[in-house]
C-alpha atoms as a PDB file:
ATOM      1  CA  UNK A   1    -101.588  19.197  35.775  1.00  0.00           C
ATOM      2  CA  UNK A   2    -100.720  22.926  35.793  1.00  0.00           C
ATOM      3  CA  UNK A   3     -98.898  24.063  32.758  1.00  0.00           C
ATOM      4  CA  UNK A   4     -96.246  25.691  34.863  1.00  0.00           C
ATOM      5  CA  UNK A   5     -95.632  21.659  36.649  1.00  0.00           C
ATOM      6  CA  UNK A   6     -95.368  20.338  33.388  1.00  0.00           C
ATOM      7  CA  UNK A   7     -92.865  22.997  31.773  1.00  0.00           C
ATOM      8  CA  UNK A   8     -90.338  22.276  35.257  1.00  0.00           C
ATOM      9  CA  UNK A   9     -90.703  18.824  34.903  1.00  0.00           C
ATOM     10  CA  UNK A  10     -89.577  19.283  30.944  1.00  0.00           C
ATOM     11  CA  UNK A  11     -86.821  21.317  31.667  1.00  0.00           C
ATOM     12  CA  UNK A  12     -85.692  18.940  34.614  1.00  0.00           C
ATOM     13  CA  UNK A  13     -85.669  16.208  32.255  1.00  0.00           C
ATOM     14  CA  UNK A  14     -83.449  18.499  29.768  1.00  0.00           C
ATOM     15  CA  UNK A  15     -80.876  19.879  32.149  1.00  0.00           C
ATOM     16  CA  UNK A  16     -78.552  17.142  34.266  1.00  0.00           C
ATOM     17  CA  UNK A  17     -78.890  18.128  38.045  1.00  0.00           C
ATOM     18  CA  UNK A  18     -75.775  18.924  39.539  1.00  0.00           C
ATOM     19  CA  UNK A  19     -75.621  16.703  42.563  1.00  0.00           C
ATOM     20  CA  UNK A  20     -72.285  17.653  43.960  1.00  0.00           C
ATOM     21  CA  UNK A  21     -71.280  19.389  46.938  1.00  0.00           C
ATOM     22  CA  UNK A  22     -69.764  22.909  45.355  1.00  0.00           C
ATOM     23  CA  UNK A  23     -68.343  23.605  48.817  1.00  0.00           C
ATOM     24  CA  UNK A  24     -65.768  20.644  48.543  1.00  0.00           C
ATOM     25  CA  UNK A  25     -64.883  22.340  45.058  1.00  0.00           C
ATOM     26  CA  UNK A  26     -61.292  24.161  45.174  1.00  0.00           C
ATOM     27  CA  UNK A  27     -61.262  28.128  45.548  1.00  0.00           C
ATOM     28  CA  UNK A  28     -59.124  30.930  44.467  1.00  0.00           C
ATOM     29  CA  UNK A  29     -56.804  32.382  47.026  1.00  0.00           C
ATOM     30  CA  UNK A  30     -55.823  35.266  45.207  1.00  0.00           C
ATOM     31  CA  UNK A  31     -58.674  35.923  42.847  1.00  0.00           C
ATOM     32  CA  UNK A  32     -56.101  38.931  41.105  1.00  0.00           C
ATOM     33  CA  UNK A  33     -53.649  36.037  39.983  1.00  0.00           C
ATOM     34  CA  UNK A  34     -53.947  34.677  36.214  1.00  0.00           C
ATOM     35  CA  UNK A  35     -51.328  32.229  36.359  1.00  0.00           C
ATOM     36  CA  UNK A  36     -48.272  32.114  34.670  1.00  0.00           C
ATOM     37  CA  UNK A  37     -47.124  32.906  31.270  1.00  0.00           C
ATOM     38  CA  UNK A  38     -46.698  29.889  29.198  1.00  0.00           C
ATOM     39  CA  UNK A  39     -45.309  29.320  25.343  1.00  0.00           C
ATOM     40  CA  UNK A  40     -47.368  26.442  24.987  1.00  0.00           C
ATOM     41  CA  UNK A  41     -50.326  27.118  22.151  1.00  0.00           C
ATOM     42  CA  UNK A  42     -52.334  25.751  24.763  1.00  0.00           C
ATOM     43  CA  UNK A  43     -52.629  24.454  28.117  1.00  0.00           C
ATOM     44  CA  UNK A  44     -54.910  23.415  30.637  1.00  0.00           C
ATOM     45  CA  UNK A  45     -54.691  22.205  34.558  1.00  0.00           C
ATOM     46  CA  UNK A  46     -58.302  21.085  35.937  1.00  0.00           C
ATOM     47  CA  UNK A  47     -59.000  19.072  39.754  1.00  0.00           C
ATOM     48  CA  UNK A  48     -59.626  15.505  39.199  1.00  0.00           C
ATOM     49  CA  UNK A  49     -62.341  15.602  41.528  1.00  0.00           C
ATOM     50  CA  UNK A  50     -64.718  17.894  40.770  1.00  0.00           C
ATOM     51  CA  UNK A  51     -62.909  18.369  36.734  1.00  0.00           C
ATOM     52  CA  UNK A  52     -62.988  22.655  37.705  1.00  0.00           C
ATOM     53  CA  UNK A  53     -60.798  24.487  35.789  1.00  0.00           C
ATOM     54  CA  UNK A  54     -57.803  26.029  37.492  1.00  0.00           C
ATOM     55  CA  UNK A  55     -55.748  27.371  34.680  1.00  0.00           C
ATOM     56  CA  UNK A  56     -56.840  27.656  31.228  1.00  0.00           C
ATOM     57  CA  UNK A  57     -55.450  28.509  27.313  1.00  0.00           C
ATOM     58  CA  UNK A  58     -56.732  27.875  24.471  1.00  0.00           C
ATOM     59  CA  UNK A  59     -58.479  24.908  25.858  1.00  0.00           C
ATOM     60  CA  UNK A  60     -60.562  24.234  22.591  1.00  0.00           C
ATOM     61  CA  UNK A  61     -58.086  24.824  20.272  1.00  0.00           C
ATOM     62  CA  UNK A  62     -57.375  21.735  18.179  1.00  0.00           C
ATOM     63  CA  UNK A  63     -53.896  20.716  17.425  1.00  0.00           C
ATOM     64  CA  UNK A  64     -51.604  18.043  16.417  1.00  0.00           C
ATOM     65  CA  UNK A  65     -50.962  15.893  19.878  1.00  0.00           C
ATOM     66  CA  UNK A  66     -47.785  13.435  18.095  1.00  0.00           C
ATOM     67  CA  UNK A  67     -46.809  10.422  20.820  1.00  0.00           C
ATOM     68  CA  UNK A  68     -49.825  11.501  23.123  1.00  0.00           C
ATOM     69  CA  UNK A  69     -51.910   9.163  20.709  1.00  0.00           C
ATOM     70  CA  UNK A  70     -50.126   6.372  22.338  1.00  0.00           C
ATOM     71  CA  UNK A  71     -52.366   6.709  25.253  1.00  0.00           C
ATOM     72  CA  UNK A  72     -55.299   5.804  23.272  1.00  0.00           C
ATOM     73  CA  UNK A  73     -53.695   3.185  21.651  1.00  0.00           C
ATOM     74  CA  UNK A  74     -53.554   1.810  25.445  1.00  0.00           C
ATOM     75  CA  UNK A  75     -56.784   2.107  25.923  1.00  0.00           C
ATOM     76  CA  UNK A  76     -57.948   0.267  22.545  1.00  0.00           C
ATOM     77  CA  UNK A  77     -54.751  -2.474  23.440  1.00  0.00           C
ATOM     78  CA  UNK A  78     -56.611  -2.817  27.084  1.00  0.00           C
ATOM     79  CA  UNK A  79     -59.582  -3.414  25.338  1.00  0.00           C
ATOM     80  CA  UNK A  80     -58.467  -6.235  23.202  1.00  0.00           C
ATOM     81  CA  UNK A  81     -57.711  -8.476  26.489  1.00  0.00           C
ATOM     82  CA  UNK A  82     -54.250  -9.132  24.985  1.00  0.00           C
ATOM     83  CA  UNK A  83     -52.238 -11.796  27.558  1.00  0.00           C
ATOM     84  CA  UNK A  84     -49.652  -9.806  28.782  1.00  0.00           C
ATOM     85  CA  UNK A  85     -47.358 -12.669  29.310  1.00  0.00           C
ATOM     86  CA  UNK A  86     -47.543 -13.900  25.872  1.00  0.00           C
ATOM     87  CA  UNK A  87     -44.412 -13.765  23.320  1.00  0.00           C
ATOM     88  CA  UNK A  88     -44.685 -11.466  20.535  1.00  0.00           C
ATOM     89  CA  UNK A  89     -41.729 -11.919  17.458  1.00  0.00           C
ATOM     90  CA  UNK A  90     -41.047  -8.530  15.655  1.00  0.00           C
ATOM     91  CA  UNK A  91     -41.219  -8.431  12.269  1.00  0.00           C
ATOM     92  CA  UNK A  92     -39.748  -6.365   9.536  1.00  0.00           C
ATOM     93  CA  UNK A  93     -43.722  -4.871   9.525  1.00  0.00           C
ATOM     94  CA  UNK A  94     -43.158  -3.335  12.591  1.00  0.00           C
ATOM     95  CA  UNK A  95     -40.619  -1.228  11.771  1.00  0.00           C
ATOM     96  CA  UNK A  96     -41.429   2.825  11.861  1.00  0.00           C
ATOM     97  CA  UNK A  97     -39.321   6.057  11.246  1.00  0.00           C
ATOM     98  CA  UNK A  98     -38.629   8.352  14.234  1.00  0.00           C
ATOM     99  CA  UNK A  99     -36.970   7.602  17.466  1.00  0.00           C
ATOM    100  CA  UNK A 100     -34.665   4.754  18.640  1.00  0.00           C
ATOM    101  CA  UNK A 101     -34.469   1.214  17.602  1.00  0.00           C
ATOM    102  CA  UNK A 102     -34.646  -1.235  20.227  1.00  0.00           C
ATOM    103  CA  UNK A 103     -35.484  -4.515  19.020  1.00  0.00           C
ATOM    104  CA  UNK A 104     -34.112  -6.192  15.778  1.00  0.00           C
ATOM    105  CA  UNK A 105     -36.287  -8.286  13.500  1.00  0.00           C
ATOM    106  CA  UNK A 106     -37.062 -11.831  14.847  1.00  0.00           C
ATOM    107  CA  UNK A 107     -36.432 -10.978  18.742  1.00  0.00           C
ATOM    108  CA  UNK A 108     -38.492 -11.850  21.198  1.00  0.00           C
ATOM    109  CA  UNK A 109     -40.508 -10.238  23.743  1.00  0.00           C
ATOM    110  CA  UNK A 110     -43.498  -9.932  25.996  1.00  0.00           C
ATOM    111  CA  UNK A 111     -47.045  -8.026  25.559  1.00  0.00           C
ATOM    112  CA  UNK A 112     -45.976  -6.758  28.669  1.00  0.00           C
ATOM    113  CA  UNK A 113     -42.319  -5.642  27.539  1.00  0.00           C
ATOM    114  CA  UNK A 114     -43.806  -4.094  24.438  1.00  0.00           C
ATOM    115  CA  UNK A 115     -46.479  -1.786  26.747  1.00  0.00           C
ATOM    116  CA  UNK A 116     -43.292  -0.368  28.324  1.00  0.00           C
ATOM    117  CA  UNK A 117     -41.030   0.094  25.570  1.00  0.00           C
ATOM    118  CA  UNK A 118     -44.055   1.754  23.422  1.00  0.00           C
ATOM    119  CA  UNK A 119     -45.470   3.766  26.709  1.00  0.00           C
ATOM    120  CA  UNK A 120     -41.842   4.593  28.682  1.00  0.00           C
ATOM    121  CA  UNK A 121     -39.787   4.972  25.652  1.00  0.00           C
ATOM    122  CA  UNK A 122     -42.546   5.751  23.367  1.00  0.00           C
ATOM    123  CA  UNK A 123     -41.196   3.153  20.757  1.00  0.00           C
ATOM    124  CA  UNK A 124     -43.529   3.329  17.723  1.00  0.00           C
ATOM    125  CA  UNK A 125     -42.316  -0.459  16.930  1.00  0.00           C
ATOM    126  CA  UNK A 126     -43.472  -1.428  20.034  1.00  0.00           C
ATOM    127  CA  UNK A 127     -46.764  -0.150  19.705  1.00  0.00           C
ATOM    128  CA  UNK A 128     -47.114  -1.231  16.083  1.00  0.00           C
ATOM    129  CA  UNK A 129     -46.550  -4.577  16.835  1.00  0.00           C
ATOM    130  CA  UNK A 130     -49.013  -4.832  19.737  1.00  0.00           C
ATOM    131  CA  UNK A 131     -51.404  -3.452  17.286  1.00  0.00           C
ATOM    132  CA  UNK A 132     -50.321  -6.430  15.077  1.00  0.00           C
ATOM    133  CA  UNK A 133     -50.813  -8.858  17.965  1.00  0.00           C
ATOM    134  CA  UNK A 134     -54.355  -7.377  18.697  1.00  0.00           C
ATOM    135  CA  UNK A 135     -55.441  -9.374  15.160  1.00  0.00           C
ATOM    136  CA  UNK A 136     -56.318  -6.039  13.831  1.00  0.00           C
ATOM    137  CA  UNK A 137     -55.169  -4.392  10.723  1.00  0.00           C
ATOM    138  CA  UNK A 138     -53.548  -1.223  11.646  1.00  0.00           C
ATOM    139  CA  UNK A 139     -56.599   0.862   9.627  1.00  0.00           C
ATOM    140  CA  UNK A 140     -59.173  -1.652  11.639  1.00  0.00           C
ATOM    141  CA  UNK A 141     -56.927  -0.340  14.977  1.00  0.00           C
ATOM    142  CA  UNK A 142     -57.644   3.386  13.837  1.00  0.00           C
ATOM    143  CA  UNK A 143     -60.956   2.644  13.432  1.00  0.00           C
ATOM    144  CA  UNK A 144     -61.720   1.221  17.226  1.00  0.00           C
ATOM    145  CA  UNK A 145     -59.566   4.592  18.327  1.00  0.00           C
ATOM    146  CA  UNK A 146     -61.929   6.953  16.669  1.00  0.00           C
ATOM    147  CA  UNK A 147     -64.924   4.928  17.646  1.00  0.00           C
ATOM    148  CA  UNK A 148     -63.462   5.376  21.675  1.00  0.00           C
ATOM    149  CA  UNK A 149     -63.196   8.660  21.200  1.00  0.00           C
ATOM    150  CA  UNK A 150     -66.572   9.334  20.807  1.00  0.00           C
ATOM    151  CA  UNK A 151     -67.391   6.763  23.190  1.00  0.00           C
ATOM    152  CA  UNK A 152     -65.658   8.842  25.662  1.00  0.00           C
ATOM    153  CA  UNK A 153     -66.795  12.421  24.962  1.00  0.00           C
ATOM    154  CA  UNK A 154     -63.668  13.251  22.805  1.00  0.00           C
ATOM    155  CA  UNK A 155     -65.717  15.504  20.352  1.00  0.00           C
ATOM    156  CA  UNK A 156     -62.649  17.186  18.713  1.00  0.00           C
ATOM    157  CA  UNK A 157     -60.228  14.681  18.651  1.00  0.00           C
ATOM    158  CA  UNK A 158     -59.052  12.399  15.285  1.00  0.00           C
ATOM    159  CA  UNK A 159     -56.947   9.757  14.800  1.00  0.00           C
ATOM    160  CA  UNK A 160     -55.296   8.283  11.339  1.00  0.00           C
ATOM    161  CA  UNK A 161     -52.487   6.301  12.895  1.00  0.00           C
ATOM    162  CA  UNK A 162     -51.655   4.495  16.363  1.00  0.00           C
ATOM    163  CA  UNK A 163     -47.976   6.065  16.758  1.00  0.00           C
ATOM    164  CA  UNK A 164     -48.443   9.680  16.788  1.00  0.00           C
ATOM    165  CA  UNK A 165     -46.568   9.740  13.915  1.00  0.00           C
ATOM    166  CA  UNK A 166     -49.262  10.979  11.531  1.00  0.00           C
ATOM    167  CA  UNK A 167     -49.723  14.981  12.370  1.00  0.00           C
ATOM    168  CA  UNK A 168     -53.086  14.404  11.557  1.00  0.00           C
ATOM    169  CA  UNK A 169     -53.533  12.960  15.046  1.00  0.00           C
ATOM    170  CA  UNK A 170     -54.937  15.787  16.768  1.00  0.00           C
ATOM    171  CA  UNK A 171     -57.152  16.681  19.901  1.00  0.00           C
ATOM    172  CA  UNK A 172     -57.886  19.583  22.433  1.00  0.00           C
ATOM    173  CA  UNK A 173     -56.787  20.017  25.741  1.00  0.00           C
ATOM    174  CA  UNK A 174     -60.026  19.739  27.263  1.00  0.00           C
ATOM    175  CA  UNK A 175     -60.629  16.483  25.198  1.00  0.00           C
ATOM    176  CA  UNK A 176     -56.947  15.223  26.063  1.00  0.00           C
ATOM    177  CA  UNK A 177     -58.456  15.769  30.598  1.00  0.00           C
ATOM    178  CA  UNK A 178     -60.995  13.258  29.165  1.00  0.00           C
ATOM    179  CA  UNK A 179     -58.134  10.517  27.643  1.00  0.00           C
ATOM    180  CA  UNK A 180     -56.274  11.455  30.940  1.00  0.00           C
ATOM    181  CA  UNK A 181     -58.568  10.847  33.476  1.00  0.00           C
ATOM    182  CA  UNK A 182     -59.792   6.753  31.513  1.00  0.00           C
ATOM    183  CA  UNK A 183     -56.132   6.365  30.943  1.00  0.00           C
ATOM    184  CA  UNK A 184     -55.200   7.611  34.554  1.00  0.00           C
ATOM    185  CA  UNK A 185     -57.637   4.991  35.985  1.00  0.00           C
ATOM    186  CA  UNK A 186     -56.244   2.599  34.572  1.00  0.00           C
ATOM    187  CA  UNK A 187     -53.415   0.340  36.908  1.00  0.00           C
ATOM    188  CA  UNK A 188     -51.789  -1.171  34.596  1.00  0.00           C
ATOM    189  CA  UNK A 189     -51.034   2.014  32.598  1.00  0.00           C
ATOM    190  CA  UNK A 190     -50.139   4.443  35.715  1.00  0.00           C
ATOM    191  CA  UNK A 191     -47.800   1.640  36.978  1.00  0.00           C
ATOM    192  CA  UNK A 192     -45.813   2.005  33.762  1.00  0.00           C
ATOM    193  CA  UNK A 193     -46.375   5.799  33.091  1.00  0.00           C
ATOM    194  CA  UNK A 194     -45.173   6.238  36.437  1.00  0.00           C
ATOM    195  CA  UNK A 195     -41.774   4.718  35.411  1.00  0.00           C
ATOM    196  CA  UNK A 196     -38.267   6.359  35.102  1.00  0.00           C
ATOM    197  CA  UNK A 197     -36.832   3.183  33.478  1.00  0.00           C
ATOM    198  CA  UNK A 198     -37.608  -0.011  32.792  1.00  0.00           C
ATOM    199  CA  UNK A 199     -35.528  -2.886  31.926  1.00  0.00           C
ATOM    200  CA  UNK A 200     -36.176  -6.462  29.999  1.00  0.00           C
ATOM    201  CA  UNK A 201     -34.747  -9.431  28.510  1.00  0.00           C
ATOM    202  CA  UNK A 202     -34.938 -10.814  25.250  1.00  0.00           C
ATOM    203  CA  UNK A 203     -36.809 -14.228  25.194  1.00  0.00           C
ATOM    204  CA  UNK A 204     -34.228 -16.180  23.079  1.00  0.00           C
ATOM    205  CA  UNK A 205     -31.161 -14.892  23.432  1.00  0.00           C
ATOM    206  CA  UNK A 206     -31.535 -12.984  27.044  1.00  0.00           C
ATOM    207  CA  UNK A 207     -30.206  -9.812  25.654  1.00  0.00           C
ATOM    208  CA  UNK A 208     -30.540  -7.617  28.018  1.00  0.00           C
ATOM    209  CA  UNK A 209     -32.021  -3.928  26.949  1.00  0.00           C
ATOM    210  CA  UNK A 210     -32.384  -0.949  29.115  1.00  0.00           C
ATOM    211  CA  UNK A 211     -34.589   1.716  28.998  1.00  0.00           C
ATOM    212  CA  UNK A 212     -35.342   5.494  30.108  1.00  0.00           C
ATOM    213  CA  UNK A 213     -38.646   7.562  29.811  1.00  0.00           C
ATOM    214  CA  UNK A 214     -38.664  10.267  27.645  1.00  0.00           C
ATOM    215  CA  UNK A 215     -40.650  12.225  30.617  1.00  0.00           C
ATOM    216  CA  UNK A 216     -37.888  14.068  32.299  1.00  0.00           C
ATOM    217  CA  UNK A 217     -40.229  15.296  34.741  1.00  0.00           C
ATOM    218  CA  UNK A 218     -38.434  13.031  37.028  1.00  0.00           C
ATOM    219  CA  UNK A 219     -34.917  15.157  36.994  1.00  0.00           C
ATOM    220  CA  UNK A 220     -37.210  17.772  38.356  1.00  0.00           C
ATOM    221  CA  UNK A 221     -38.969  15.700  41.024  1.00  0.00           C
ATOM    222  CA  UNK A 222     -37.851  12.919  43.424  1.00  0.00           C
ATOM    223  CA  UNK A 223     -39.851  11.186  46.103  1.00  0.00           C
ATOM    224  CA  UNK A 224     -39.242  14.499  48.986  1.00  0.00           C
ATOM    225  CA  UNK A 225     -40.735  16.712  46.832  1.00  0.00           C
ATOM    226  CA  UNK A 226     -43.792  18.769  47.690  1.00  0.00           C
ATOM    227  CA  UNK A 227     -46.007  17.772  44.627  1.00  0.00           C
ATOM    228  CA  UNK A 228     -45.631  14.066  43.472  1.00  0.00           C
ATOM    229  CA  UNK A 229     -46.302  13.153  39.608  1.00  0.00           C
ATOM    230  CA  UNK A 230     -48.288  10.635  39.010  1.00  0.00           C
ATOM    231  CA  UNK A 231     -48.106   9.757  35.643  1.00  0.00           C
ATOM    232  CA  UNK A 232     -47.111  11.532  32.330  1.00  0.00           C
ATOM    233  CA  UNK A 233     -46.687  10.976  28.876  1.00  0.00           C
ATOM    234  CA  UNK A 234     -44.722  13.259  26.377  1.00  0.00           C
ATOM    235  CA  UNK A 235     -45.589  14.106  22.644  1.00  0.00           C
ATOM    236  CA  UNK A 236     -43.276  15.195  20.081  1.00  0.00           C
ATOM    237  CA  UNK A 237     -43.469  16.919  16.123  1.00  0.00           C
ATOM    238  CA  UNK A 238     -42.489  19.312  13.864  1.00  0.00           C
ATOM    239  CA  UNK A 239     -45.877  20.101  13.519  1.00  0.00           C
ATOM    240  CA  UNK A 240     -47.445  19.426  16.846  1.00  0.00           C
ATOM    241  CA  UNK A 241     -44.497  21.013  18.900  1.00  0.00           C
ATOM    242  CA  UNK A 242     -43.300  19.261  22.607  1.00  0.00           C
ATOM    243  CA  UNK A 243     -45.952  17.868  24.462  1.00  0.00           C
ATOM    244  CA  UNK A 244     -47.093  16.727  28.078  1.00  0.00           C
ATOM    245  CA  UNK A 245     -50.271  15.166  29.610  1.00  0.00           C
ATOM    246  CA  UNK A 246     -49.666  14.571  33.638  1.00  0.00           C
ATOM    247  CA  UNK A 247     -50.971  13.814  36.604  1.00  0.00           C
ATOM    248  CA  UNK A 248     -49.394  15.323  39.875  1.00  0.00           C
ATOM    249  CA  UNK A 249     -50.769  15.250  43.614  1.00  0.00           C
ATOM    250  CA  UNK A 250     -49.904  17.127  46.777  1.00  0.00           C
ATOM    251  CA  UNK A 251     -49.284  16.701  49.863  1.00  0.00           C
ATOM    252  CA  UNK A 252     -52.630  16.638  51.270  1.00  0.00           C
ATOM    253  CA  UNK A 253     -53.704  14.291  48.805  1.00  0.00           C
ATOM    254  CA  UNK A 254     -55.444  16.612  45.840  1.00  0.00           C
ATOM    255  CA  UNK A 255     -54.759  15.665  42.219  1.00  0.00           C
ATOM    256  CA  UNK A 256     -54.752  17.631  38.970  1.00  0.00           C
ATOM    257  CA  UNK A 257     -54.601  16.965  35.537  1.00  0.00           C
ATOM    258  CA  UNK A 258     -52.005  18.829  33.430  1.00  0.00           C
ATOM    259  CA  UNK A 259     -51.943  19.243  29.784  1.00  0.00           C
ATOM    260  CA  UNK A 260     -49.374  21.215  27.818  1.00  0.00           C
ATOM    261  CA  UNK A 261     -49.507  21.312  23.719  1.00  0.00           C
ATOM    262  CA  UNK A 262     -47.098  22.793  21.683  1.00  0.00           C
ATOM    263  CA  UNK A 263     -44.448  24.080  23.769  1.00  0.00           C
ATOM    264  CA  UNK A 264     -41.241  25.697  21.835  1.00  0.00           C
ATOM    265  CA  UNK A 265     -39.030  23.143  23.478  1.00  0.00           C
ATOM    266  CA  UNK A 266     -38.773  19.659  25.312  1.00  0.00           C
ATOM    267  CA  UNK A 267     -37.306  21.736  28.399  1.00  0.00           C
ATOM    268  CA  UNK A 268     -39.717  24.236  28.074  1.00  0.00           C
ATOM    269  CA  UNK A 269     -42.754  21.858  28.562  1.00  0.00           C
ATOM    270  CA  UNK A 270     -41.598  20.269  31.865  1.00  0.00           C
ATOM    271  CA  UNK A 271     -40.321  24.116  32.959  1.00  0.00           C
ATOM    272  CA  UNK A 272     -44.083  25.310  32.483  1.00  0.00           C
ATOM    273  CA  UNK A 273     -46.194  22.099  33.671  1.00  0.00           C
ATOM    274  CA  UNK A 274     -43.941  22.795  37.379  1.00  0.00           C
ATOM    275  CA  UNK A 275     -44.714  26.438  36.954  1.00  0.00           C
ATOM    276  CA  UNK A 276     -48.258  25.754  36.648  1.00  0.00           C
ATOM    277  CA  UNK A 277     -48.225  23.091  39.170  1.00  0.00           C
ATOM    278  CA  UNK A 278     -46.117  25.391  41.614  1.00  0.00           C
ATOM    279  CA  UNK A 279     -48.990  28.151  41.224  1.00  0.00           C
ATOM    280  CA  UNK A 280     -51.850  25.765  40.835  1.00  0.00           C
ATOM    281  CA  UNK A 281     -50.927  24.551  44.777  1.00  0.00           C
ATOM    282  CA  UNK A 282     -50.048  27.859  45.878  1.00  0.00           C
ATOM    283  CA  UNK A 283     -53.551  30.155  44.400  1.00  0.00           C
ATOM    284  CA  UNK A 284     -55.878  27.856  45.167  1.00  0.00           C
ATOM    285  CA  UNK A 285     -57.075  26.083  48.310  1.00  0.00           C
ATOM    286  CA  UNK A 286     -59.264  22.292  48.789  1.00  0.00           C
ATOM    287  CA  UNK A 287     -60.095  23.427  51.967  1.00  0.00           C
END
């Protein structure tokens, strides 16, 4: 066999063919607009599709991602084949510092209840307590979250602790697309990421509890809008700043993935993820 047949073949084998039809890919409009200024310390908007870039900063730069980590806490939950319908008691174990309280010790609720209250109203008792009901010691938990991680291609990503409460949590942008697009595939975690609200009972005593997202996306949004979201879920520390990892779709049907990290201010996140969106749809065409 010629030498020059056997190099091609060698490289062939080395370099992934790229099978997909570039001319389906989205295009600049105005190749002399950058996009728009953002505070974020990074941020990143890529086409589901065909995962191109649209609008890019510090995409690689790792930083502290706070309630985001919740999302892969789904995943590893999902995993786990937990009964969403059984009863889960919450203990005094469950208990963690930051945010509001919305169960006492000994009520009652559902795997189910405790997805939304940990995913809508990112409750960190919530999601401690399905971690509990997974049979898993919370480092065990950390352990499977790392090990998805990597499963999934998230090469710069860490996790110490299921909450987002440990700063130490931290990821990229372009690693968060990745969590995005597993979570985003997933129904039963867009049905409840696409939530405003959410309300439940309590098992014994039928209390009845009330909740509201903390993605307020959806006072800038309603149903007649141009650009729909999807789903989102917000982050939030001193050290990682305000964060927000969305979803959003047009009206003919194209969907992007939005991440914002470190924004100076929980307005200021949702202000710049519709400025991006607004110029995403308006500088670049699927046609």
């Amino acid at each position: 066999m010629p030498y020059i047949l056997i190099l091609a073949i060698f490289l062939n084998a080395l370099i992934p063919v790229n099978t997909q039809d570039t001319s389906e890919l989205p295009s600049k409009i105005n190749s002399e607009s950058v996009g728009i200024s953002v505070t974020a310390k990074s941020a990143l908007v890529i086409d589901k599709k065909s995962n191109k870039i649209l609008f890019s900063k510090n995409k690689d730069k790792v930083l502290s991602i706070a309630s985001i980590t919740k999302l892969m806490s789904a995943l590893v939950l999902l995993d786990r084949n937990l009964d969403w319908s059984d009863h889960v008691v919450i203990e005094k174990q469950d208990r963690k510092e930051g945010g509001r309280i919305y169960l006492g010790y000994g009520e009652t609720v559902t795997v189910e209840d405790l997805f939304n209250l940990g995913l809508i109203a990112s409750d960190n008792q919530a999601i401690t307590a399905l971690v509990r009901a997974s049979g898993l010691t919370e480092d065990e938990f950390v352990d499977l979250m790392n090990e998805k991680s990597l499963e999934i291609q998230m090469k710069n990503s860490k996790f110490f602790d299921p909450t987002g409460l440990d700063p130490r949590n931290v990821s990229t942008s372009l690693d968060l697309v990745i969590l995005a697009k597993e979570v985003f595939e997933r129904e039963e975690l867009t049905n409840i990421l696409s939530k405003k609200e959410y309300s439940l009972k309590e098992i014994k005593t039928k209390r009845f509890i009330r909740i509201f997202s903390t993605n307020k996306f959806f006072d800038f949004t309603d149903k007649k809008s141009e650009y729909l979201l999807l789903a989102g879920k917000t982050g939030y520390l001193d050290e990682a700043g305000y964060c927000f990892l969305s979803q959003f779709k047009d009206s003919q049907g194209n969907e992007v993935i939005t991440v914002i990290l470190g924004s100076n201010s929980g307005k200021t996140r949702f202000q710049e993820t519709k400025g991006l969106i607004w110029w995403i749809f308006n500088n670049w065409s699927w046609e």
